[in-house]
Protein backbone atom coordinates (compact mmCIF):
# COMPACT_ATOMS: atom_id res chain seq x y z
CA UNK A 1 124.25 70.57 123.16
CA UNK A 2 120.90 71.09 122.36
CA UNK A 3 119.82 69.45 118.74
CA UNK A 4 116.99 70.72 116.11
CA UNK A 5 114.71 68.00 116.44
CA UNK A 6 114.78 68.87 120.28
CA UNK A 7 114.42 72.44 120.47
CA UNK A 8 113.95 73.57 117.21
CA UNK A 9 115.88 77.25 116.03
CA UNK A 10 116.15 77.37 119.57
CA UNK A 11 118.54 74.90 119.81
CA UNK A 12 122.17 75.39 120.24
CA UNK A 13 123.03 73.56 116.94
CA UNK A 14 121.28 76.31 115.23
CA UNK A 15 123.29 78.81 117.30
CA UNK A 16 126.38 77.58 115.95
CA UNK A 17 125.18 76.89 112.18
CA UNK A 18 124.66 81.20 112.60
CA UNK A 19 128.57 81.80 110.95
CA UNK A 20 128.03 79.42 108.40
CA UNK A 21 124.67 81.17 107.24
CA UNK A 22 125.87 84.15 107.24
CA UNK A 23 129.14 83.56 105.63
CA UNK A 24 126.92 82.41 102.81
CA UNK A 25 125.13 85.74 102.48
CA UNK A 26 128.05 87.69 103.36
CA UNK A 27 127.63 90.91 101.20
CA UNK A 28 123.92 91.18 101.87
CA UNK A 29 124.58 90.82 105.94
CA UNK A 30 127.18 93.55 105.55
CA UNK A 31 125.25 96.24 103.97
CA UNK A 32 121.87 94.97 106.44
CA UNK A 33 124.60 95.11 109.51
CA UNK A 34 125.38 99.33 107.99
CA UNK A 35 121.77 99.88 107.81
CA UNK A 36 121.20 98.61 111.27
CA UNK A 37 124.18 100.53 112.55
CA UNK A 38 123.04 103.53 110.75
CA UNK A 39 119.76 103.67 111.96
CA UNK A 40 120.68 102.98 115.79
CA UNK A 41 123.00 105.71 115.95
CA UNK A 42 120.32 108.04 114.20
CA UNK A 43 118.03 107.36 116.66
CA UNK A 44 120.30 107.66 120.06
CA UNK A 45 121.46 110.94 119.08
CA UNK A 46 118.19 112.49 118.10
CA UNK A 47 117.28 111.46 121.66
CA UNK A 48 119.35 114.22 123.10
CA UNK A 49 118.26 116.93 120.45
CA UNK A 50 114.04 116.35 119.98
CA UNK A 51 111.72 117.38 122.40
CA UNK A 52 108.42 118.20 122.93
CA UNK A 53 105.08 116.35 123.54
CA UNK A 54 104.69 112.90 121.76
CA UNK A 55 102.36 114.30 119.11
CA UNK A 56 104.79 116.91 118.26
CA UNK A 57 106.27 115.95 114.18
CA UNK A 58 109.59 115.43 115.46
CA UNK A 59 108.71 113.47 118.80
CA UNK A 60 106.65 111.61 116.99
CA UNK A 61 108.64 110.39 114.11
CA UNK A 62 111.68 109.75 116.85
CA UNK A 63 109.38 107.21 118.50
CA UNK A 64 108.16 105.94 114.66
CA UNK A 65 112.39 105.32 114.42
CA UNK A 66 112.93 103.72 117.68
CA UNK A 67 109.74 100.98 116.82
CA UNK A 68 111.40 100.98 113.08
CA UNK A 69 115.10 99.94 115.03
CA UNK A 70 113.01 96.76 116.83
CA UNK A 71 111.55 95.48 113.81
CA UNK A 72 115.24 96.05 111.99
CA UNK A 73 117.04 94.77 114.67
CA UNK A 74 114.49 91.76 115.35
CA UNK A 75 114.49 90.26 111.54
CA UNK A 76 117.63 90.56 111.18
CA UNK A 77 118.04 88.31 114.52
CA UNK A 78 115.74 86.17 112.89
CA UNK A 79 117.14 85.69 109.42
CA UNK A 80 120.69 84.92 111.00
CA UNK A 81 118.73 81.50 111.89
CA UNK A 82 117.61 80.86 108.37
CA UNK A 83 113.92 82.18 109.75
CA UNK A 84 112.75 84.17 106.93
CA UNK A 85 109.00 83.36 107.43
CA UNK A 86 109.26 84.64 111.10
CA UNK A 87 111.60 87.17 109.46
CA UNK A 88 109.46 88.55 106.74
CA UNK A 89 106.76 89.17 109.28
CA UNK A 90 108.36 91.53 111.29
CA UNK A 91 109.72 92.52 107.47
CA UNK A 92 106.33 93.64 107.06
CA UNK A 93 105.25 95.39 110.35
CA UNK A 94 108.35 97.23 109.60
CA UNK A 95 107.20 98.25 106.04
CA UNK A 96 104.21 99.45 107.82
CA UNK A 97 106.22 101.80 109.76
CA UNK A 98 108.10 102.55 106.90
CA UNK A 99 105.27 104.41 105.63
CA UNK A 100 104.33 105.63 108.47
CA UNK A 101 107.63 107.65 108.94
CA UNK A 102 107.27 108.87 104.77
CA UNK A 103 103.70 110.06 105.68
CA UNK A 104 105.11 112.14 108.68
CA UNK A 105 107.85 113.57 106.79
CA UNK A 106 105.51 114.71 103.70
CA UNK A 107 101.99 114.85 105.44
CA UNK A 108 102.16 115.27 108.97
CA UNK A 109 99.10 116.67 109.99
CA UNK A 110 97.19 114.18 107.83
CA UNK A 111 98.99 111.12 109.16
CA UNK A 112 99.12 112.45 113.14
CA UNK A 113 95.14 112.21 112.61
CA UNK A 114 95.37 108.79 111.38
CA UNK A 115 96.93 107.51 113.52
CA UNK A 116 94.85 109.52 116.43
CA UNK A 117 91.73 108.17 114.88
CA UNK A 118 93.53 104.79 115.26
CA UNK A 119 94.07 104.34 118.53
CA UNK A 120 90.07 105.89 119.94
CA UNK A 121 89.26 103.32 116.88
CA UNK A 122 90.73 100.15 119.26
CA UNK A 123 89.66 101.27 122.36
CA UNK A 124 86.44 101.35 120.77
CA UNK A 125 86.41 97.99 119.37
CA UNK A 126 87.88 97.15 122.64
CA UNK A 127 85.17 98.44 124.37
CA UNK A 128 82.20 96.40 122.22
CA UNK A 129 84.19 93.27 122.51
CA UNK A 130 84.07 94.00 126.25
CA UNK A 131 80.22 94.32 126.01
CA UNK A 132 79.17 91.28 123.54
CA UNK A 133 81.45 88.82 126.26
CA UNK A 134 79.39 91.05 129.19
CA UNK A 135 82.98 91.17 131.01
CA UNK A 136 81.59 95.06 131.52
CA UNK A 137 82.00 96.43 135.91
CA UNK A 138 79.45 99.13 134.37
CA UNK A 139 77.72 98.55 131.52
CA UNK A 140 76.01 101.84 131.19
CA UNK A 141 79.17 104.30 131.59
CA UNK A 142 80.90 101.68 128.57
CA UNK A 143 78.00 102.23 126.44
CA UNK A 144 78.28 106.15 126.70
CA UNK A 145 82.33 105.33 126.07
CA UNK A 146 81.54 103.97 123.24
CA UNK A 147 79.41 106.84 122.28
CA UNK A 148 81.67 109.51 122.40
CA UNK A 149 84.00 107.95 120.31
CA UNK A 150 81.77 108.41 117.38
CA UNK A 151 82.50 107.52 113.99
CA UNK A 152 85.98 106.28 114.39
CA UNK A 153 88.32 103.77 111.86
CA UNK A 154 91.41 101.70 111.94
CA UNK A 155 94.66 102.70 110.66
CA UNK A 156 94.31 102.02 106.48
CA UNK A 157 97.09 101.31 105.61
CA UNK A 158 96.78 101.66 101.94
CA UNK A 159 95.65 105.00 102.68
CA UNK A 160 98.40 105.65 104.35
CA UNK A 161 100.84 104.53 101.63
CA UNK A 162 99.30 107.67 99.44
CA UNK A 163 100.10 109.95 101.88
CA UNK A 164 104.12 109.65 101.16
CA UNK A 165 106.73 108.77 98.70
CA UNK A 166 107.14 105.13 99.47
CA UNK A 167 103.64 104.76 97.87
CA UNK A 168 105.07 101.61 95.37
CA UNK A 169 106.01 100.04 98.74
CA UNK A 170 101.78 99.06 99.39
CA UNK A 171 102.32 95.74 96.70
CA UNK A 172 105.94 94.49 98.91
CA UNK A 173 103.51 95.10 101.96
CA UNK A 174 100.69 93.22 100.59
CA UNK A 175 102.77 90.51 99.14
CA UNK A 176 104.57 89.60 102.31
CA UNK A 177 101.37 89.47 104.31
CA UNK A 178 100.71 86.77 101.81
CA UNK A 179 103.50 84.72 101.93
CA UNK A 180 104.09 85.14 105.97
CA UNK A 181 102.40 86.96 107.60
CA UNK A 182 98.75 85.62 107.54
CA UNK A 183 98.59 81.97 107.84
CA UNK A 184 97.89 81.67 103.98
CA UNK A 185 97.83 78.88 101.02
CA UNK A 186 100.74 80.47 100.29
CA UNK A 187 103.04 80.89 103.60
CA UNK A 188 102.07 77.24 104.26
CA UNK A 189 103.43 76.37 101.36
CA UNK A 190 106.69 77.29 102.77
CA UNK A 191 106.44 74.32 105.44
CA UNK A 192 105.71 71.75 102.33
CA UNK A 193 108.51 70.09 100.08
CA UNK A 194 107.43 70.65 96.32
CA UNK A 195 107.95 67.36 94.44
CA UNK A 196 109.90 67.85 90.89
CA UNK A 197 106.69 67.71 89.28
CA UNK A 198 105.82 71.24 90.64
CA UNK A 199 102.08 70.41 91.05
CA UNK A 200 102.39 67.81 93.94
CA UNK A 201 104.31 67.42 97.22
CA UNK A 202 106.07 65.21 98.91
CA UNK A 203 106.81 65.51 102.84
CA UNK A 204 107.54 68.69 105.27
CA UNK A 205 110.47 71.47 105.06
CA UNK A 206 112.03 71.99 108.69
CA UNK A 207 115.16 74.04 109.77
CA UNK A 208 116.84 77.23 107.74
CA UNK A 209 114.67 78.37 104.92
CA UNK A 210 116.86 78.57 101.34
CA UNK A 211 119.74 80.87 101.16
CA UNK A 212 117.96 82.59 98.14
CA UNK A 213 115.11 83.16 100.63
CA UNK A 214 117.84 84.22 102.93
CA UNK A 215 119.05 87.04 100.70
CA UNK A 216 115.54 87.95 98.99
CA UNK A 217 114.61 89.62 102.70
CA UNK A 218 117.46 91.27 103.62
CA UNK A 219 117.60 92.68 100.20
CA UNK A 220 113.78 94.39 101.11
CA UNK A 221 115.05 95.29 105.12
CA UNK A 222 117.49 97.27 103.39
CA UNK A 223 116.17 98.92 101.27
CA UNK A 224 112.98 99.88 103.58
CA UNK A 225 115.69 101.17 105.71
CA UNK A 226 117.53 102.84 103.81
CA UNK A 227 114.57 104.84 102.72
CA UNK A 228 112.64 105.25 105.99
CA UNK A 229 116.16 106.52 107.48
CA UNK A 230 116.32 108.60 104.39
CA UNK A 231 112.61 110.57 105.60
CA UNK A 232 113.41 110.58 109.58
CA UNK A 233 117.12 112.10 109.03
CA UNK A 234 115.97 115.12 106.86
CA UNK A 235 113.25 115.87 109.01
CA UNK A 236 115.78 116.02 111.93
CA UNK A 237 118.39 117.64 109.54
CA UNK A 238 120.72 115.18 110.43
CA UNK A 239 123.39 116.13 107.65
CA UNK A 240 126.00 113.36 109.01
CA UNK A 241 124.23 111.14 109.23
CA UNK A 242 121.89 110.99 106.18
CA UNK A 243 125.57 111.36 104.13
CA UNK A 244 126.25 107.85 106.01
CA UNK A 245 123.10 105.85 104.58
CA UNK A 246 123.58 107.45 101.53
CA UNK A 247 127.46 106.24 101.07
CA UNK A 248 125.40 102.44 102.11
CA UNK A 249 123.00 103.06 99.15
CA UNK A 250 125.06 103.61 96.56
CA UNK A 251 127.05 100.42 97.78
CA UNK A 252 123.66 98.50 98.30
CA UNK A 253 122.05 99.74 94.87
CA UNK A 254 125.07 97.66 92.41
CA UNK A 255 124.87 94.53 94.70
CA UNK A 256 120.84 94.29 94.23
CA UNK A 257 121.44 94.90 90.76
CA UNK A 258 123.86 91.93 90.31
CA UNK A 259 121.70 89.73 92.10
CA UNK A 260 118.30 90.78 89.78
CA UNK A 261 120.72 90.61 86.86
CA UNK A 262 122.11 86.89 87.95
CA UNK A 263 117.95 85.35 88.69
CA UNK A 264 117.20 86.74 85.08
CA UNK A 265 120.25 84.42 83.90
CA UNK A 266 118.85 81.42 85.91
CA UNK A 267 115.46 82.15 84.37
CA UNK A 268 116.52 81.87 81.15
């Protein structure tokens, strides 16, 4: 059997150390396990019922769902393994969809140009990173490329948080790029063992982040799935459904609660 120290949460003792984890965090694995569940068997169905061309509201916002279901799927994978800073990244490319899918369901038209304006906005940078290296077959035809394009941005994505209701979701976006995503003072500070003192440390943290960590992140996968489910299953009417998630949320709601009420307590 493979050990930690050899292949690291790749190893087969982490494998096995999975039930243990878990068991620890049962309630909040359960309701992230519904979610999951919930969301899958959304997206299969409206498989056989939307059509049309990709741009298309409902075509669109399917394949928004089925790149939703990775990141899901993909954290939770990850935070089974005591991950959460590998967790809370895909935590946050899924928030990012997120708002995608409430901008669709609320501003369609406005968020289908976004994201058109997106992609001719990386093929363009694409294209001048192609000319300063002078990797360019044709360096005349690029130029003209890169012409037509005209005056072209990048997705915003605060901008796109305005265009739905899951506009309070921009600050849980911005703070986990913070504290994992971006190689930060602060996601760094993750890898570093705090001495008592709270201002100095003391030696490296390796292996399974804290179980407080642990619940912290599946507490925000839920409940960004729970609402971008919410957005995708009234836009395909999906009655059943959208009953489903909401029977989860008023299960998940209580349990969050508990858990805010019980960190005030240790506050105090």
């Amino acid at each position: 059997m493979t050990k930690f120290v050899e292949m690291g949460f790749a190893s087969d003792e982490t494998r096995e150390s999975i039930a243990d984890l878990i068991s620890t965090n049962a309630e909040w694995f359960g309701l992230l396990n519904e979610v999951i569940r919930s969301l899958q068997i959304t997206a299969i169905k409206a498989c056989d019922t939307v059509k049309g061309s990709p741009f298309d509201k409902l075509p669109l916002s399917l394949l928004v769902l089925h790149r939703a279901n990775g990141h899901l799927q993909g954290a939770a994978i990850l935070l089974e393994r005591g991950m959460v800073v590998e967790a809370r990244t895909l935590l946050r490319s899924f928030l990012e969809t997120a708002l995608v899918m409430a901008g669709l369901h609320d501003n369609y038209e406005t968020v289908k140009a976004m994201l058109i304006e997106d992609m001719d906005a990386a093929k363009k940078g694409q294209a001048k990173v192609i000319m300063k290296h002078g990797i360019a077959h044709d360096i005349e035809k690029l130029e003209e490329r890169i012409k037509e394009f005209g005056r072209v941005q990048n997705l915003s994505i605060d901008k796109l948080a305005e265009q739905g209701p899951l506009n309070r979701m921009y600050l849980l976006y911005r703070v986990i790029s913070n504290d994992a995503a971006h190689p930060s003072g602060r996601s760094l500070r993750r890898h570093m063992r705090i001495a008592d003192d709270g201002s100095s440390w003391n030696g490296y943290l390796i292996g399974p982040n804290d179980p407080a960590d642990v619940a912290e992140t599946a507490d925000q996968l839920i409940m960004t799935g729970i609402a971008l489910g919410v957005a995708f299953q009234q836009m395909v009417e999906d009655v059943e459904n959208n009953e489903k998630l909401g029977e989860i949320a008023e299960r998940y709601y209580p349990v969050r609660d508990a858990h805010e009420k019980a960190k005030q307590v240790i506050c105090k």
